[in-house]
Protein backbone atom coordinates (compact mmCIF):
# COMPACT_ATOMS: atom_id res chain seq x y z
CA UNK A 1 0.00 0.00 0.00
CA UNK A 2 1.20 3.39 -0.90
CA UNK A 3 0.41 6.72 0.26
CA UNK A 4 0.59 9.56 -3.00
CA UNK A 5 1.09 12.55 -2.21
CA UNK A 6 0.20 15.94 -3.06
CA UNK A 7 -2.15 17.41 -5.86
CA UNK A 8 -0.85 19.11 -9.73
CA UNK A 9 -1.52 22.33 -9.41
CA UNK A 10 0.62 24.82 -11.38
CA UNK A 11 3.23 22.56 -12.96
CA UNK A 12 4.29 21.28 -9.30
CA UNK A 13 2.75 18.51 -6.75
CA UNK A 14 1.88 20.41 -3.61
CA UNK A 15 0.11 19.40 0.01
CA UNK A 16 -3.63 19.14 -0.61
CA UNK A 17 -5.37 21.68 2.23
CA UNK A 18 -6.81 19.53 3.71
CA UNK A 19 -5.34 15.87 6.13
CA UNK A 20 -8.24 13.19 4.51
CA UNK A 21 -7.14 10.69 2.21
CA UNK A 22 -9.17 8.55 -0.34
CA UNK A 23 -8.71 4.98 -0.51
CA UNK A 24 -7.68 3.01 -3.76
CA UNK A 25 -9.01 -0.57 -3.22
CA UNK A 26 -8.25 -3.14 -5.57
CA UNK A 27 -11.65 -4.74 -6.79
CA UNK A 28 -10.28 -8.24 -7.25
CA UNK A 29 -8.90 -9.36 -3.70
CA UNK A 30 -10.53 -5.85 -1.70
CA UNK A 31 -7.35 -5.05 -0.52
CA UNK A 32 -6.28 -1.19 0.14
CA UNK A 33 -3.04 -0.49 -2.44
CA UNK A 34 -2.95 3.06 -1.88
CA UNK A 35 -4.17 6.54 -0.89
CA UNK A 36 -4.24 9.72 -2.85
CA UNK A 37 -5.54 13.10 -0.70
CA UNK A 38 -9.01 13.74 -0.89
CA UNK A 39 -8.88 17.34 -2.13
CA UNK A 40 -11.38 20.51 -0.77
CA UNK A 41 -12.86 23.22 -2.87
CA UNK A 42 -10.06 25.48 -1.31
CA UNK A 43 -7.92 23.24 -3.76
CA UNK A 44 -10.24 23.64 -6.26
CA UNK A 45 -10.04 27.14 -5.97
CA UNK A 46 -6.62 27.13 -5.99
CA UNK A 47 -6.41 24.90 -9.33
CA UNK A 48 -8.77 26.87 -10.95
CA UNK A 49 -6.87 30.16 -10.50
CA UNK A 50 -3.61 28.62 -11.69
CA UNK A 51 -5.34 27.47 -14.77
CA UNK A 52 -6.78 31.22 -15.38
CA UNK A 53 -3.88 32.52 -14.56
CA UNK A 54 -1.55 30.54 -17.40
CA UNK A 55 -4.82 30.78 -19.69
CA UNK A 56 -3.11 33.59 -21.98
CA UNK A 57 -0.38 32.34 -22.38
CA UNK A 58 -1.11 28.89 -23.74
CA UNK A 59 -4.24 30.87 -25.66
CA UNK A 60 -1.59 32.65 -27.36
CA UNK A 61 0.58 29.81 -28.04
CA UNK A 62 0.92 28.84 -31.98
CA UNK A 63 -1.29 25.94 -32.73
CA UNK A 64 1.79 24.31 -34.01
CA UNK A 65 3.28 24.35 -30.43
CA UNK A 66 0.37 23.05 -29.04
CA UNK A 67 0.28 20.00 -31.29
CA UNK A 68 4.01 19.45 -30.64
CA UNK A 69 3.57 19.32 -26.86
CA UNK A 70 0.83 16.76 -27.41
CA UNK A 71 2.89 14.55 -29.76
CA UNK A 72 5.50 14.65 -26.97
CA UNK A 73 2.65 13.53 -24.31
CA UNK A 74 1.92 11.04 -26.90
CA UNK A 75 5.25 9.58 -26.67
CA UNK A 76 5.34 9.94 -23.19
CA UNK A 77 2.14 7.71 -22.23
CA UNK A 78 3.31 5.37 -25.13
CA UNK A 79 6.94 4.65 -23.41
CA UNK A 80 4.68 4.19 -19.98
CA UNK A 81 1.93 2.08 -21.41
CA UNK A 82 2.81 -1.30 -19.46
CA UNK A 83 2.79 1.19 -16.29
CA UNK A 84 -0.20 2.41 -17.68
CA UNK A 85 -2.29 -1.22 -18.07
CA UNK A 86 -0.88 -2.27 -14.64
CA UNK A 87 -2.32 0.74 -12.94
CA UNK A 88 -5.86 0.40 -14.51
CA UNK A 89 -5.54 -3.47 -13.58
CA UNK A 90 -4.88 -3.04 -10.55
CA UNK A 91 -7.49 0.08 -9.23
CA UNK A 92 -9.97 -0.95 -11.84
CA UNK A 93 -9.09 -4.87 -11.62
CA UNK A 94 -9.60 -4.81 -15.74
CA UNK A 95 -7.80 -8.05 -16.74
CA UNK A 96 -4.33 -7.31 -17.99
CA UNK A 97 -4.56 -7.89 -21.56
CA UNK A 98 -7.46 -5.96 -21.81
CA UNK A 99 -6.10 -2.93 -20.26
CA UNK A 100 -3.39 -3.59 -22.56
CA UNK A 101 -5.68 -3.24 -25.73
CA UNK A 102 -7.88 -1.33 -24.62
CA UNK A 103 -7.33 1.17 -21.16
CA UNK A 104 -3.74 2.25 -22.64
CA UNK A 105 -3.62 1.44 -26.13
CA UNK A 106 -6.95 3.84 -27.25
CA UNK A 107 -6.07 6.50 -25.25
CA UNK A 108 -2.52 6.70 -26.40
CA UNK A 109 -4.53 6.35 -29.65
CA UNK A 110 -6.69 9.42 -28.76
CA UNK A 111 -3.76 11.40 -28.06
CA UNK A 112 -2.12 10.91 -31.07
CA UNK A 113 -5.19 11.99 -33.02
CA UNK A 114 -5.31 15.39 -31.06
CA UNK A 115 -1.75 15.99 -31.87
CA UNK A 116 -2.35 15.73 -35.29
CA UNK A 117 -5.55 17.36 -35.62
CA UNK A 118 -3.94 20.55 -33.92
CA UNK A 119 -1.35 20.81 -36.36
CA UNK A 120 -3.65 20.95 -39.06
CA UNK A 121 -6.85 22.44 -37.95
CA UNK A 122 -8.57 25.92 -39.65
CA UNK A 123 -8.63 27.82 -36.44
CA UNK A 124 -9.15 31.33 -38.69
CA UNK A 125 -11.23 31.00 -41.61
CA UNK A 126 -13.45 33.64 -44.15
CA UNK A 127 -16.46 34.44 -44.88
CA UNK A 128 -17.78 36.76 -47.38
CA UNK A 129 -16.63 40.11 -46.17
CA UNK A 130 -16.05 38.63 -42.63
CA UNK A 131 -12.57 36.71 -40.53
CA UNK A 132 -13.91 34.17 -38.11
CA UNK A 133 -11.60 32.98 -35.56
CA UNK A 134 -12.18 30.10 -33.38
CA UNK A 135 -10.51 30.96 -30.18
CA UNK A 136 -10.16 28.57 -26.72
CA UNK A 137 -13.37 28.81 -24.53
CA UNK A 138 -11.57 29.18 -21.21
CA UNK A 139 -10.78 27.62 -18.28
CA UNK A 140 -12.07 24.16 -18.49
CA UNK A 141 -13.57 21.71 -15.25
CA UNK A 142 -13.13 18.24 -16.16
CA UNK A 143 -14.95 15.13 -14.17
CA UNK A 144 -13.74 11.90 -15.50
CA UNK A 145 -15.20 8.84 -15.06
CA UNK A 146 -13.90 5.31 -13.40
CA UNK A 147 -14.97 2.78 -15.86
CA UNK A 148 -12.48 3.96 -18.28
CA UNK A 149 -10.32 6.30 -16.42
CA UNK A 150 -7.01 7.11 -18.78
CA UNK A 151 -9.55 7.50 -21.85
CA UNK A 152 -12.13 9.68 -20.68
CA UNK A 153 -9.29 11.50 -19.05
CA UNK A 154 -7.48 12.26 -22.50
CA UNK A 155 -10.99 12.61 -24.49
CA UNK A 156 -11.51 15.94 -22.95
CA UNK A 157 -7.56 16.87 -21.93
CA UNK A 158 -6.26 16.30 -25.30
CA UNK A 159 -9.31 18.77 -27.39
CA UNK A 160 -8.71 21.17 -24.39
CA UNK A 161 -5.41 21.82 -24.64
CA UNK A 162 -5.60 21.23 -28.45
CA UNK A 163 -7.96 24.41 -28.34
CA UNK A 164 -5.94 26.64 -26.23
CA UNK A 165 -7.71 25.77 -23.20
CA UNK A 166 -6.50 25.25 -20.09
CA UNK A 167 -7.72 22.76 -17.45
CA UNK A 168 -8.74 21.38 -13.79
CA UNK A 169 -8.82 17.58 -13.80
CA UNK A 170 -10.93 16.06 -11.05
CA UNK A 171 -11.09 11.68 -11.46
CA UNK A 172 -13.04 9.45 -10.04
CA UNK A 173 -12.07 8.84 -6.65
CA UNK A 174 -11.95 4.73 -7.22
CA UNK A 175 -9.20 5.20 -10.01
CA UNK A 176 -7.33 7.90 -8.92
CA UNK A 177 -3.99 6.17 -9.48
CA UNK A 178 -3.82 6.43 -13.39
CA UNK A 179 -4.63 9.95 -13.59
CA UNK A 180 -2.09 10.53 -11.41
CA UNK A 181 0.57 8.77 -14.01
CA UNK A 182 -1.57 11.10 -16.52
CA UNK A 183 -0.09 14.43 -14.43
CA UNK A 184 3.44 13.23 -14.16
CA UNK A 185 3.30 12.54 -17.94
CA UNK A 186 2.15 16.26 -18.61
CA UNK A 187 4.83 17.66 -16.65
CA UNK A 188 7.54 15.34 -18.88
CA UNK A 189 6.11 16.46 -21.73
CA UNK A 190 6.82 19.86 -21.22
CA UNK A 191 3.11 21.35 -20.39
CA UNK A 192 3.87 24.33 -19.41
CA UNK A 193 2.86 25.00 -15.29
CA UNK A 194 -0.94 25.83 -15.11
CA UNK A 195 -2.06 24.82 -17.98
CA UNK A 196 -3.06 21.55 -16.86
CA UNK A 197 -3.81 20.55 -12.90
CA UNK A 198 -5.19 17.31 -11.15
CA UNK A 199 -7.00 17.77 -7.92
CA UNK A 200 -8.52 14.14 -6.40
CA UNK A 201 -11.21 13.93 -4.14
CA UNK A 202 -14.75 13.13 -3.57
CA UNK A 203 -17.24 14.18 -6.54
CA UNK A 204 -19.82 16.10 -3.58
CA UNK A 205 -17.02 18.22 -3.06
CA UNK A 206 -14.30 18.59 -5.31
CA UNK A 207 -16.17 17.86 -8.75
CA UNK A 208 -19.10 20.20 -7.23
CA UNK A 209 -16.42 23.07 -6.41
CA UNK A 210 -15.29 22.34 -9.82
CA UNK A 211 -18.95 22.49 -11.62
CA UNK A 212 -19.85 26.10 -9.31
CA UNK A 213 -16.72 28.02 -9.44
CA UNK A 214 -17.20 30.72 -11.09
CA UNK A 215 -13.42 30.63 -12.92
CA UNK A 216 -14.57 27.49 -14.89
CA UNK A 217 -15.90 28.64 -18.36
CA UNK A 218 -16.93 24.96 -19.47
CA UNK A 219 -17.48 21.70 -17.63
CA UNK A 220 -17.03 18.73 -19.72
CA UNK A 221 -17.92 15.51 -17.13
CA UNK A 222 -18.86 11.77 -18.12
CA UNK A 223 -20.85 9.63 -15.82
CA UNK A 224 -24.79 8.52 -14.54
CA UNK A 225 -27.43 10.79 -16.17
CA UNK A 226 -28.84 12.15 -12.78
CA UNK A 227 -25.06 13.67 -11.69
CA UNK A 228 -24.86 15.17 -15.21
CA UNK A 229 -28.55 16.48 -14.76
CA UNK A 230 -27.29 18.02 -11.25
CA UNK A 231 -24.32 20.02 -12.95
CA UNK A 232 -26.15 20.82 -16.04
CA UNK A 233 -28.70 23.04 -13.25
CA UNK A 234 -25.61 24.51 -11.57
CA UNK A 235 -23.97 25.20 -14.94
CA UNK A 236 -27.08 26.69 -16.32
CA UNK A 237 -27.46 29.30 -13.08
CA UNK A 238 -23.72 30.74 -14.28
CA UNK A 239 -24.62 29.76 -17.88
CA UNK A 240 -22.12 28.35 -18.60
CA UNK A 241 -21.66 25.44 -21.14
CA UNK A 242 -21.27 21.85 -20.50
CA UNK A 243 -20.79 18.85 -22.18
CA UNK A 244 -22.22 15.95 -20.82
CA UNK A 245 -21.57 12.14 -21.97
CA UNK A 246 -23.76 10.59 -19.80
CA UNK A 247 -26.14 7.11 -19.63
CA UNK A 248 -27.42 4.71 -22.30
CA UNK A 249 -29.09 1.48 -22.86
CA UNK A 250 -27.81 0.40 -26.58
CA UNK A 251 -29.78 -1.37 -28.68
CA UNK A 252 -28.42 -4.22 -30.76
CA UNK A 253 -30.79 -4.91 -33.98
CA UNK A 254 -30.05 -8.20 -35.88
CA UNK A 255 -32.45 -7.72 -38.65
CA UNK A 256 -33.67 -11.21 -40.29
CA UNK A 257 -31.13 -11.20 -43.32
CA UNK A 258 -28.24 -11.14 -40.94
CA UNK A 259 -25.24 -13.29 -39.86
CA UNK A 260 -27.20 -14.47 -36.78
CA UNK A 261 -24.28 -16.22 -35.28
CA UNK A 262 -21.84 -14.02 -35.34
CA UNK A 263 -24.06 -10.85 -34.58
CA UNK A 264 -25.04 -12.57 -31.69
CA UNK A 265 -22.03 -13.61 -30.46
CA UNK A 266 -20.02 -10.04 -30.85
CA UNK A 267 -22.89 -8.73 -29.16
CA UNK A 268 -22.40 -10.86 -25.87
CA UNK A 269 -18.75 -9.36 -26.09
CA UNK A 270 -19.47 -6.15 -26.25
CA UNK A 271 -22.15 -6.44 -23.31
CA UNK A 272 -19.12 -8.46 -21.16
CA UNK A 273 -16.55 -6.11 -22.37
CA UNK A 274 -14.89 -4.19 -19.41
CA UNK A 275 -17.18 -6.43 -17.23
CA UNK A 276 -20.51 -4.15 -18.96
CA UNK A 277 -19.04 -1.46 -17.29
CA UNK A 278 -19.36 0.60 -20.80
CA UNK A 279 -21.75 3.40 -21.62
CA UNK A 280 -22.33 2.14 -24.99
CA UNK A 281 -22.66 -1.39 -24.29
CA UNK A 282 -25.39 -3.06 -26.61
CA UNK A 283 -27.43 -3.86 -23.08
CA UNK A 284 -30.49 -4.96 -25.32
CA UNK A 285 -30.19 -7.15 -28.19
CA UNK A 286 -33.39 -7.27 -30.47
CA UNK A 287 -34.03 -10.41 -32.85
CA UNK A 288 -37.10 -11.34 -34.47
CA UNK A 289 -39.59 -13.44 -33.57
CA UNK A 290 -38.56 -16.12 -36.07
CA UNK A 291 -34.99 -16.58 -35.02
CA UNK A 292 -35.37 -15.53 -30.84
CA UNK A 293 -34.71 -19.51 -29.96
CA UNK A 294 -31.86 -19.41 -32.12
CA UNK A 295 -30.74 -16.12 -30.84
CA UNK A 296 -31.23 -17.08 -27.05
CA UNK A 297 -28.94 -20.30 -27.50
CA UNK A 298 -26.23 -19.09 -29.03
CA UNK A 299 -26.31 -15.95 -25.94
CA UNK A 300 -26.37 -18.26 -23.86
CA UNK A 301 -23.42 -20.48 -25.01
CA UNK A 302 -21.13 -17.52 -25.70
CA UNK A 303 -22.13 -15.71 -22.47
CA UNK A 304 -21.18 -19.11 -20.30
CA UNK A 305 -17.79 -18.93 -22.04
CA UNK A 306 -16.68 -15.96 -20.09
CA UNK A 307 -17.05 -17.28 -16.63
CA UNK A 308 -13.66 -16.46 -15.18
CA UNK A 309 -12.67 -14.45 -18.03
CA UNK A 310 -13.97 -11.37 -17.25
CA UNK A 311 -13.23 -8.90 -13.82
CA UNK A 312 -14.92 -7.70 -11.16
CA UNK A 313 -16.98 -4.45 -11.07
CA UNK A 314 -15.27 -1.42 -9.37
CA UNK A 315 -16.68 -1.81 -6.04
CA UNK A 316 -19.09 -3.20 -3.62
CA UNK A 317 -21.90 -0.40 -4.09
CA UNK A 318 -21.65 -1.33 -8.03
CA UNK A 319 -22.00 -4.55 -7.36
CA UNK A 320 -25.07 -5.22 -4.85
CA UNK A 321 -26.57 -2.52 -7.96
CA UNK A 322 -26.12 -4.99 -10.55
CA UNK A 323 -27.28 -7.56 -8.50
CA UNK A 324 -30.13 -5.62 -7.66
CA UNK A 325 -31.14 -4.91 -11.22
CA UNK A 326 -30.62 -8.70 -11.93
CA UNK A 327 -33.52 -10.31 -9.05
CA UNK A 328 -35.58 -7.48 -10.20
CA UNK A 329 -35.68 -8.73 -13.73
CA UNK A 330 -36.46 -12.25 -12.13
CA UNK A 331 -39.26 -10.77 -10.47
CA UNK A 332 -40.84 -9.28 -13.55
CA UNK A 333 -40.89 -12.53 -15.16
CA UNK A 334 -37.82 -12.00 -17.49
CA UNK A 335 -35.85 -15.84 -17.93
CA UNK A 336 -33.08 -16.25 -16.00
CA UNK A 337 -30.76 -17.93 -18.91
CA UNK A 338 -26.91 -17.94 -17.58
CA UNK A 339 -25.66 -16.42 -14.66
CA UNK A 340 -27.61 -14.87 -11.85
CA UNK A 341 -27.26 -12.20 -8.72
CA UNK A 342 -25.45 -14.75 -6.54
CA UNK A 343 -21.36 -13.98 -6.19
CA UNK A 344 -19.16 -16.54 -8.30
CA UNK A 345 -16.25 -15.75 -6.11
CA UNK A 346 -16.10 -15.42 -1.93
CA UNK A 347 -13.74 -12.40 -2.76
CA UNK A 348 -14.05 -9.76 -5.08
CA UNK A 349 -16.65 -7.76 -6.51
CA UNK A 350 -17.71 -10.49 -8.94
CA UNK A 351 -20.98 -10.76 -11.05
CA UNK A 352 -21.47 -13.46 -12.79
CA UNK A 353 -22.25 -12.71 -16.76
CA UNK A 354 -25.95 -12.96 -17.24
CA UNK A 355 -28.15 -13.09 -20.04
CA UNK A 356 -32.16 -12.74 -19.81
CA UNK A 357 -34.85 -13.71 -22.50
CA UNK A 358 -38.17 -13.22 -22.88
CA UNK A 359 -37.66 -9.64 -21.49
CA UNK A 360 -40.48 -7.05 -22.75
CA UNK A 361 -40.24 -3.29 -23.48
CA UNK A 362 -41.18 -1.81 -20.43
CA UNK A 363 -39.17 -4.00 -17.55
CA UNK A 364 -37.05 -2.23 -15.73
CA UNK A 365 -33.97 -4.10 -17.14
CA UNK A 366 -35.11 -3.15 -20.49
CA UNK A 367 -35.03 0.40 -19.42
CA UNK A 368 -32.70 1.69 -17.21
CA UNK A 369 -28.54 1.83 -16.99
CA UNK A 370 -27.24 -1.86 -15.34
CA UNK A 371 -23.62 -1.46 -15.65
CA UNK A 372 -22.31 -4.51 -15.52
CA UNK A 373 -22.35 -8.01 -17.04
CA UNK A 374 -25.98 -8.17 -18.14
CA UNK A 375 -27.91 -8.77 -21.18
CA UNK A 376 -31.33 -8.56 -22.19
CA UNK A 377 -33.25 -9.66 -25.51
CA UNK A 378 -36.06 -8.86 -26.49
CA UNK A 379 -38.13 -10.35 -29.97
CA UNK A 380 -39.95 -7.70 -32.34
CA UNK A 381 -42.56 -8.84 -34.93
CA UNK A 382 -41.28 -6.15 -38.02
CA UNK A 383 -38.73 -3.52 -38.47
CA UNK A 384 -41.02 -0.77 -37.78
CA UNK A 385 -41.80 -2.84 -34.43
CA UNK A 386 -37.83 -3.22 -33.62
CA UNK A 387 -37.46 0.39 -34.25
CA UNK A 388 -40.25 1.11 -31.35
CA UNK A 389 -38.08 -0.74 -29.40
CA UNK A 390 -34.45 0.58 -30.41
CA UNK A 391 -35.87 3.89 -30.01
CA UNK A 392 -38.20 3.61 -26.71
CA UNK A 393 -36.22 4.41 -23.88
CA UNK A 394 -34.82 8.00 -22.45
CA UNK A 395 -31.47 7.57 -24.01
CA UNK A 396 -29.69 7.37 -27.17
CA UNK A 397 -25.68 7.24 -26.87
CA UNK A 398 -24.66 3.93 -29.23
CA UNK A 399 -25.95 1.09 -30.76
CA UNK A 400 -25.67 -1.82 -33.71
CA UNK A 401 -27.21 -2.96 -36.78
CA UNK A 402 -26.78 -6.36 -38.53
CA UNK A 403 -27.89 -6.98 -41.91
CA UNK A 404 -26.65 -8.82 -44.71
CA UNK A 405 -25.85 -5.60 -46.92
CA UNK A 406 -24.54 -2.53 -45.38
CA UNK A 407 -27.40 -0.70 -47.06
CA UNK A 408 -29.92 -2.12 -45.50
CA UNK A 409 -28.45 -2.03 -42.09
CA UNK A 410 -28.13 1.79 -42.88
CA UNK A 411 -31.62 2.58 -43.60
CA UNK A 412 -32.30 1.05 -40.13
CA UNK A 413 -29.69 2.88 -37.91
CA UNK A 414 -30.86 6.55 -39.65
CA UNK A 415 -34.14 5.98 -37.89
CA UNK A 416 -32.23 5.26 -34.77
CA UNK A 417 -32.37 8.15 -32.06
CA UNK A 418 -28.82 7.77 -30.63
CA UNK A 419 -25.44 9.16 -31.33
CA UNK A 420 -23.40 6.30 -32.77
CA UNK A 421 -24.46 3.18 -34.39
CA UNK A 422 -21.66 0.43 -35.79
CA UNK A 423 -22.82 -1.05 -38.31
CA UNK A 424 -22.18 -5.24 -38.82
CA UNK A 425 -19.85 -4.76 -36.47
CA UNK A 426 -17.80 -1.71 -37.36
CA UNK A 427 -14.84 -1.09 -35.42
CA UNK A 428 -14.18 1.64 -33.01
CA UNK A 429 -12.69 4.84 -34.59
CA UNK A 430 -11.17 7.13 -32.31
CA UNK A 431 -11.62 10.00 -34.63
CA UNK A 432 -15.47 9.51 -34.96
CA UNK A 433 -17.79 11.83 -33.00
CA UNK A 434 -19.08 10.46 -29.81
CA UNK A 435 -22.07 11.31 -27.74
CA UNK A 436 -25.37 11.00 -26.93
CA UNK A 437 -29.10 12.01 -28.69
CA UNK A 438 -31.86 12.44 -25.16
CA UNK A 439 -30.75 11.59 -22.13
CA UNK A 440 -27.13 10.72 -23.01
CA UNK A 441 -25.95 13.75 -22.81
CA UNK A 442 -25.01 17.40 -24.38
CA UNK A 443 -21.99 17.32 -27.24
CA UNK A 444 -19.36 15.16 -28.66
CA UNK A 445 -16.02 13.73 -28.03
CA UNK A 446 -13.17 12.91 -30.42
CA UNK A 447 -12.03 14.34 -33.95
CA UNK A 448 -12.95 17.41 -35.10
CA UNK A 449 -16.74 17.50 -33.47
CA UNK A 450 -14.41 16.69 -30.24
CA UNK A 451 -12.48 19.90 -30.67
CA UNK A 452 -15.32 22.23 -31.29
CA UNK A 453 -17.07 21.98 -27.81
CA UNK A 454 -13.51 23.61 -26.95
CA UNK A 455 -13.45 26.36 -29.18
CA UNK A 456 -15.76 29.43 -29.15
CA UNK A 457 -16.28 31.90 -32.53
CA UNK A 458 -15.59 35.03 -33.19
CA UNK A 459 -16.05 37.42 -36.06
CA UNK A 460 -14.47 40.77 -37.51
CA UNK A 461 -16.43 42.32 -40.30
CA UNK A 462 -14.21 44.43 -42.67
């Protein structure tokens, strides 16, 4: 167990104000492995004013330098990316190869993009008679996530300081650790001091310092739906702008004329993925009528194949919630068809991966956010009937089609309401736009649509 000390602020790691500490327990054996100090909103304060305070500077700084100190942060997290997948393994308990792949590998990824796109960008552009110059928002509050902690943590640093923007990180307070190794690789890459700062602590008081202080000109934060409800209010009294990547409850469409195996079965991968700790996890999988036997089976052996395979949730309050949402979809009469609410494992924060059938519209585990290792499927009768479904529910952040042409898989997902659709099983482009239509949230992240929630206009008429 190690206590870290001290929080970024101002290109150097300083005493927190206050003595309290946060935990770091590691999900698979719930053992303590470290501490980190649990920051106040004097810290906040004191973050945020460091941040205004080198906000000029960097503003002023050629676009060209900007991309050049994110290439070098690039590099940085790339040389550290076996420190990187350990970290997230161990405060996370991610298996390793998957925070190998996936926890170090996309961010680096994401990075990389950001350096690029900075270099290149149109940040002054005409119009008729008119110069428009897109020029950094401000001072920007970011509240990152745990589920994936290093990416959500570069999908809003990366545009941010890609924009001219400067920034107050505040992470999740169960996966501290990695943006932590996030700060010191800032300061290596030659950042200059304010422009980026890391307080930790608990999201009641740091992240809501960080959403009400009246020195933050945007708050970009990912997480539940009601939290990013709460800071769209307090942002709204200051009007000030947001973006918000918050809940969803993906629907995966295999249309009749599709590969029904393998949609099926990279559907039960994406719901397991991360241990359905994932946003955009396809949580519902729709198949008609004619094929929902099929379908159910070959869940059901793919699903038991992960057994072991896949990690724990975060923590104990994530857990008894997934287990919660699981007997309450007994207890609506969905079928129970692998797994269950009772723990595999004596030790651990383990849920077993579950799959339901015969689940209907309007049960709750058809409805709300599980996060974790569950999936339902439901049957529709027609297309217009699966859309009903795709579409009937308060959010809209991802999704799937399957189809045995692209077109027609196409003509189905532009009737979707949601942000991003993959379609037969596109893979994940870290370039693409991603957000949510409803309920899942206010803006995008990555590529260009990424960089623009940074970036404010302005015009001079000649």
């Amino acid at each position: 167990m190690k206590a870290h000390e001290g929080i970024y602020i101002d290109g150097a790691w300083r005493p927190a104000a206050g003595q309290d500490v946060i935990e770091v327990v590691n999900p698979v054996d719930e053992q303590v492995i470290g501490t980190v100090p649990a920051g106040t909103a004097l810290d906040v304060d004191t973050a945020v004013r460091a941040a205004r305070a080198a906000l000029p500077g960097w503003a002023a700084t050629p676009p060209a330098e900007r991309a050049a100190r994110l290439a070098a942060l690039r590099d940085v997290l790339e040389a550290r990316k076996d420190e990187i997948a350990e970290t997230v393994t161990a405060e996370l308990g991610s298996p390793l190869p998957f925070s190998q792949a996936v926890h170090a590998a996309v961010p680096i990824a994401v990075a990389a993009s950001y350096a690029d796109l900075a270099a290149v960008h149109p940040f002054e552009e005409k119009a008729g008679t008119s110069t428009v110059f897109l020029e950094p928002i401000g001072v920007v509050g970011a509240i990152t996530p745990w589920n994936y902690p290093l990416h959500q943590v570069v999908a809003k640093v990366a545009p941010a300081l890609a924009a001219g923007c400067t920034v107050v990180l505040k992470p999740a307070e169960d996966t501290p650790l990695v943006a932590r190794l996030f700060a010191e690789a800032v300061h290596s890459a030659g950042v200059p001091a304010g422009v980026f700062n890391l307080v930790t602590g608990p999201g009641p008081v740091a992240g809501q310092a960080l959403a009400e202080h009246p020195g933050v000109d945007l708050v970009s934060f990912t997480g539940s739906t009601a939290v990013g409800k709460r800071i769209g209010a307090v942002a709204g009294g200051a009007l000030k702008k947001v973006a918000l990547e918050l809940g969803g409850k993906s629907a995966n469409v295999i249309l009749p004329s599709a590969d029904l195996a393998r949609a099926v079965n990279v559907g039960v991968a994406n719901v397991m993925s991360n241990s359905g700790q994932t946003c955009s996890a396809w949580t519902r999988m729709l198949v008609h009528r004619d094929r929902y036997d099929e379908a159910v089976e070959l869940a059901a052996a793919a699903a038991a194949k992960y057994g072991d395979r896949i990690g724990p949730l975060v923590n104990a309050a994530q857990r008894a919630r997934v287990r919660g949402y699981i007997d309450q979809g007994v207890a609506e009469g969905a079928r129970l068809v692998v797994g269950g609410s009772e723990p595999p494992r004596e030790r651990g924060y383990y849920v077993s991966p579950t799959v339901f059938a015969d689940v209907t519209p309007e049960m709750t585990i058809a409805q709300e956010e599980i996060f974790g290792p569950v999936l339902s499927i439901l049957r529709y009768t027609d297309e217009d009937d699966a859309l009903r479904i795709a579409n009937g529910t308060v959010y809209g952040l991802a999704g799937a089609v399957w189809a045995a042409g692209d077109a027609e898989a196409v003509a189905f997902a532009r009737r979707m309401e949601t942000g991003q659709v993959d379609i037969n099983g596109g893979r994940f482009n870290p370039v693409a736009p991603f957000g949510g239509y409803k309920q899942s949230g206010v803006g995008r992240e990555l590529g260009t649509h990424g960089l623009a929630e940074y970036l404010q206009t302005k015009s001079l008429q000649f």
